[in-house]
Protein backbone atom coordinates (compact mmCIF):
# COMPACT_ATOMS: atom_id res chain seq x y z
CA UNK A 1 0.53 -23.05 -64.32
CA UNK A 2 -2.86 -21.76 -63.02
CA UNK A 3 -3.78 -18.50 -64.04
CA UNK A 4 -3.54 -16.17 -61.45
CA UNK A 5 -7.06 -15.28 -59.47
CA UNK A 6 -8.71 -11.91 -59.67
CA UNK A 7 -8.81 -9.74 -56.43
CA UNK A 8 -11.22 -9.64 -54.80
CA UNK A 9 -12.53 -6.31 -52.51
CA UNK A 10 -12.53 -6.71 -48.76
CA UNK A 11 -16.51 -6.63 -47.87
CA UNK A 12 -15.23 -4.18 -44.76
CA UNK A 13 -14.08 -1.99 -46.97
CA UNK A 14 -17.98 -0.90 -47.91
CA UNK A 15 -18.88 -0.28 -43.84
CA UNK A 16 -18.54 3.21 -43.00
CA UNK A 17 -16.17 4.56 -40.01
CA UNK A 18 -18.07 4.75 -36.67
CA UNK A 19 -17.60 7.87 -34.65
CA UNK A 20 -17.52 7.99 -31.02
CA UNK A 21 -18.32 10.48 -28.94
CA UNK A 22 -15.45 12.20 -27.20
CA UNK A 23 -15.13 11.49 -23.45
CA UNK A 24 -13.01 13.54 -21.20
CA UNK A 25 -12.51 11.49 -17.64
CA UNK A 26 -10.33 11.70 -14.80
CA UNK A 27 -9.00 8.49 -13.86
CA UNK A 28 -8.63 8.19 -9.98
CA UNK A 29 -5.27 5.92 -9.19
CA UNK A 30 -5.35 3.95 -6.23
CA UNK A 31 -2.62 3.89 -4.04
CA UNK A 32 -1.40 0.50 -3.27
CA UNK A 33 2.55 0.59 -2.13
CA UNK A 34 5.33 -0.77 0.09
CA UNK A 35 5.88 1.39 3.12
CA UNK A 36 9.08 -1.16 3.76
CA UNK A 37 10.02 -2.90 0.33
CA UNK A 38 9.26 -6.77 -0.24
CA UNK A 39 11.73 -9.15 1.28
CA UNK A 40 13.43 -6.26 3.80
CA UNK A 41 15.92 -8.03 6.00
CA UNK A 42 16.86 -5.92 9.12
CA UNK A 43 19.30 -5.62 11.92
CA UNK A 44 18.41 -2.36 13.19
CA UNK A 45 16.44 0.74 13.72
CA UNK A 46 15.47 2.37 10.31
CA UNK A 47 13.10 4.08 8.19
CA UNK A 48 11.37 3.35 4.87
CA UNK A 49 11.34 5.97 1.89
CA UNK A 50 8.47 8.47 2.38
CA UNK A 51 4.84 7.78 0.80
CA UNK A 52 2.89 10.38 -1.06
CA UNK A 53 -0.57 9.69 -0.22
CA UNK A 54 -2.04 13.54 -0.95
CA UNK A 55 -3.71 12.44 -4.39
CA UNK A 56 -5.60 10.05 -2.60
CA UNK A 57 -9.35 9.65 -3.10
CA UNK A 58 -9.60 8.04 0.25
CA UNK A 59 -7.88 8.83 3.05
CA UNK A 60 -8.19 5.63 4.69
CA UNK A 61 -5.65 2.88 3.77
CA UNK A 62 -5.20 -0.39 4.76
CA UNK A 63 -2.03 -1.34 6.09
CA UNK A 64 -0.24 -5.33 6.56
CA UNK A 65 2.90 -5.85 8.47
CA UNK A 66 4.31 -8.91 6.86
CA UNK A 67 7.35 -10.82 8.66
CA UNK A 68 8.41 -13.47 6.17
CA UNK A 69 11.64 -14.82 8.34
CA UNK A 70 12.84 -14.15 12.37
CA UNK A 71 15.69 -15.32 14.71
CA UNK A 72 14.25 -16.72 17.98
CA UNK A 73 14.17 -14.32 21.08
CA UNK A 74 13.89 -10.97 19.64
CA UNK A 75 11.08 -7.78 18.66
CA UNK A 76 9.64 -5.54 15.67
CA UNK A 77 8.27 -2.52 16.62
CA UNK A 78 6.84 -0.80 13.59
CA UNK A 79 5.31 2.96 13.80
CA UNK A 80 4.14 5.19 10.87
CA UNK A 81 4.81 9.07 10.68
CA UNK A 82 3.17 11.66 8.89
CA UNK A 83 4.81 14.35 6.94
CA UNK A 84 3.41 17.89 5.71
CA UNK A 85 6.19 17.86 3.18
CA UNK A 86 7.65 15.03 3.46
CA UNK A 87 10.90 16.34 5.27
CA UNK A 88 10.15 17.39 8.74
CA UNK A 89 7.94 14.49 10.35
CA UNK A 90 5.56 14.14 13.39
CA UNK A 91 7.08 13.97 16.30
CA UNK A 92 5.02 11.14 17.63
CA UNK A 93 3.78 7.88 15.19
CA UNK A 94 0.33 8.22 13.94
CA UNK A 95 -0.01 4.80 14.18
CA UNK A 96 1.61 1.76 15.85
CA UNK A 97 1.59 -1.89 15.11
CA UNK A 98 1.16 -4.32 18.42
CA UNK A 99 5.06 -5.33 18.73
CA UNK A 100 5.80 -8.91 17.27
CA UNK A 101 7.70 -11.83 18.12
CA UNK A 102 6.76 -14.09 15.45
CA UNK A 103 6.27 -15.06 11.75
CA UNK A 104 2.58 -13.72 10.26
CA UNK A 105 0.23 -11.19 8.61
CA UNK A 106 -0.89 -8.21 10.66
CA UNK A 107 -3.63 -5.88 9.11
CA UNK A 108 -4.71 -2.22 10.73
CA UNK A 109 -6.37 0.71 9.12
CA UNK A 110 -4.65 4.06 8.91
CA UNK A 111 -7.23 6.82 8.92
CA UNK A 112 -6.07 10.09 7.58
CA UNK A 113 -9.64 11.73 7.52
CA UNK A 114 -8.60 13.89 10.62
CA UNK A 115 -5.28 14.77 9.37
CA UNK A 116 -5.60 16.55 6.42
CA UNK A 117 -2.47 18.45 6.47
CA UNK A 118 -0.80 14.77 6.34
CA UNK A 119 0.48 14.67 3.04
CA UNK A 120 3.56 12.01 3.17
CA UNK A 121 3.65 9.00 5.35
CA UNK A 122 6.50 6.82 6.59
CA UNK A 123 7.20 3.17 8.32
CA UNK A 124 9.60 3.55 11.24
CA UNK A 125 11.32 0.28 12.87
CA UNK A 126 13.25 -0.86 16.07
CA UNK A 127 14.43 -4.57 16.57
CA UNK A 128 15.17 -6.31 19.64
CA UNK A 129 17.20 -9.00 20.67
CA UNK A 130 17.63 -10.87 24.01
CA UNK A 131 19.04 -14.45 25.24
CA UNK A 132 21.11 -16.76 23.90
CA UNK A 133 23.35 -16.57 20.35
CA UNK A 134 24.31 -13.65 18.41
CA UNK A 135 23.11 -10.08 19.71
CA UNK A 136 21.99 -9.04 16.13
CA UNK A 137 18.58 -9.07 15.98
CA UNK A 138 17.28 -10.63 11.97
CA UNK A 139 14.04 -9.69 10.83
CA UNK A 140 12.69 -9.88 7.50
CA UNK A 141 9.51 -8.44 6.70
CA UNK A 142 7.42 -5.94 4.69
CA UNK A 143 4.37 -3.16 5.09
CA UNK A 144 2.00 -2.66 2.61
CA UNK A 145 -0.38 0.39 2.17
CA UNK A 146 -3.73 0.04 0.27
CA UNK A 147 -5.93 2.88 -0.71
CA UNK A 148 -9.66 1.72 0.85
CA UNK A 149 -12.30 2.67 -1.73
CA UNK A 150 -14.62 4.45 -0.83
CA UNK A 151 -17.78 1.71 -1.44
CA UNK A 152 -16.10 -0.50 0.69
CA UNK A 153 -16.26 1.94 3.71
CA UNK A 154 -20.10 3.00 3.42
CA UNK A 155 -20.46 -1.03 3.24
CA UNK A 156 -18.56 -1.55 6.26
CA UNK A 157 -20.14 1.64 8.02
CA UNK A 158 -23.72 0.60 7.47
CA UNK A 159 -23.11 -3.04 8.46
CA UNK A 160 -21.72 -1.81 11.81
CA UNK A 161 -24.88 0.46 12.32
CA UNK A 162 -26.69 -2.84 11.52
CA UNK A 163 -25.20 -4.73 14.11
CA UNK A 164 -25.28 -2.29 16.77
């Protein structure tokens, strides 16, 4: 039997603490969302749940219609409203997507800078559907919302300048 080995101290034990400074920071969050969840399969009109976008750094977001799976010979409109509280909404959409026919990704920019007393926003859709087969219109399909920070803008700003 081998006799048992001394312990040993830790050389970390000798290093003093380190004390850092205290910071105090507000940490911006982003808004990045679904206006109409992932995967949303449709038949007819409807709304999605209402967005709070009033802690927003930016009030410019970037917004992508997605439409993942369609029936032949039918239409998506999708409109966004704007809410002071997030119960009574605008009469007319702030914003409209182009209406669509077909499978793909469609981008546009909402820009809330004029609309300050926006504080909630919604997606709003109609379907379509004409010809031949069933009358039910299918559409499956998503919009996302993405906070645009505020770099990117100035970027984007001073390039157009630039080119104009």
């Amino acid at each position: 039997m081998k006799p048992a080995r001394p312990h040993r101290r830790s050389k970390l034990s000798s290093i003093p603490e380190l004390s850092l400074p205290q910071f105090s920071a507000t940490i911006l969050v982003m808004i990045d969302t679904f206006l109409v969840p992932e995967k949303m399969v449709v038949n007819a009109k409807g709304d999605g749940p209402p967005i709070d976008v009033s802690s927003a750094a930016n009030r410019v977001f970037l917004l992508t219609l997605n439409i993942t799976n369609i029936i032949e010979q039918e239409s998506l409109d999708v409109s966004i409203f704007g809410s002071a509280d997030g119960a009574a909404w605008s009469p007319k959409p702030i914003a409209l997507f182009p209406q669509k026919f077909y499978r793909a990704q469609h981008p546009m920019l909402l820009d809330l800078t004029s609309h300050p007393e926006i504080k909630f926003v919604r997606a709003h859709w109609e379907v379509n559907r004409w010809g031949r087969g069933t009358e039910t219109p299918m559409f499956e399909f998503h919009v996302t919302m993405r906070e645009v920070p505020n770099e990117i803008l100035k970027e984007a700003t001073a390039e157009a300048k630039a080119l104009a």
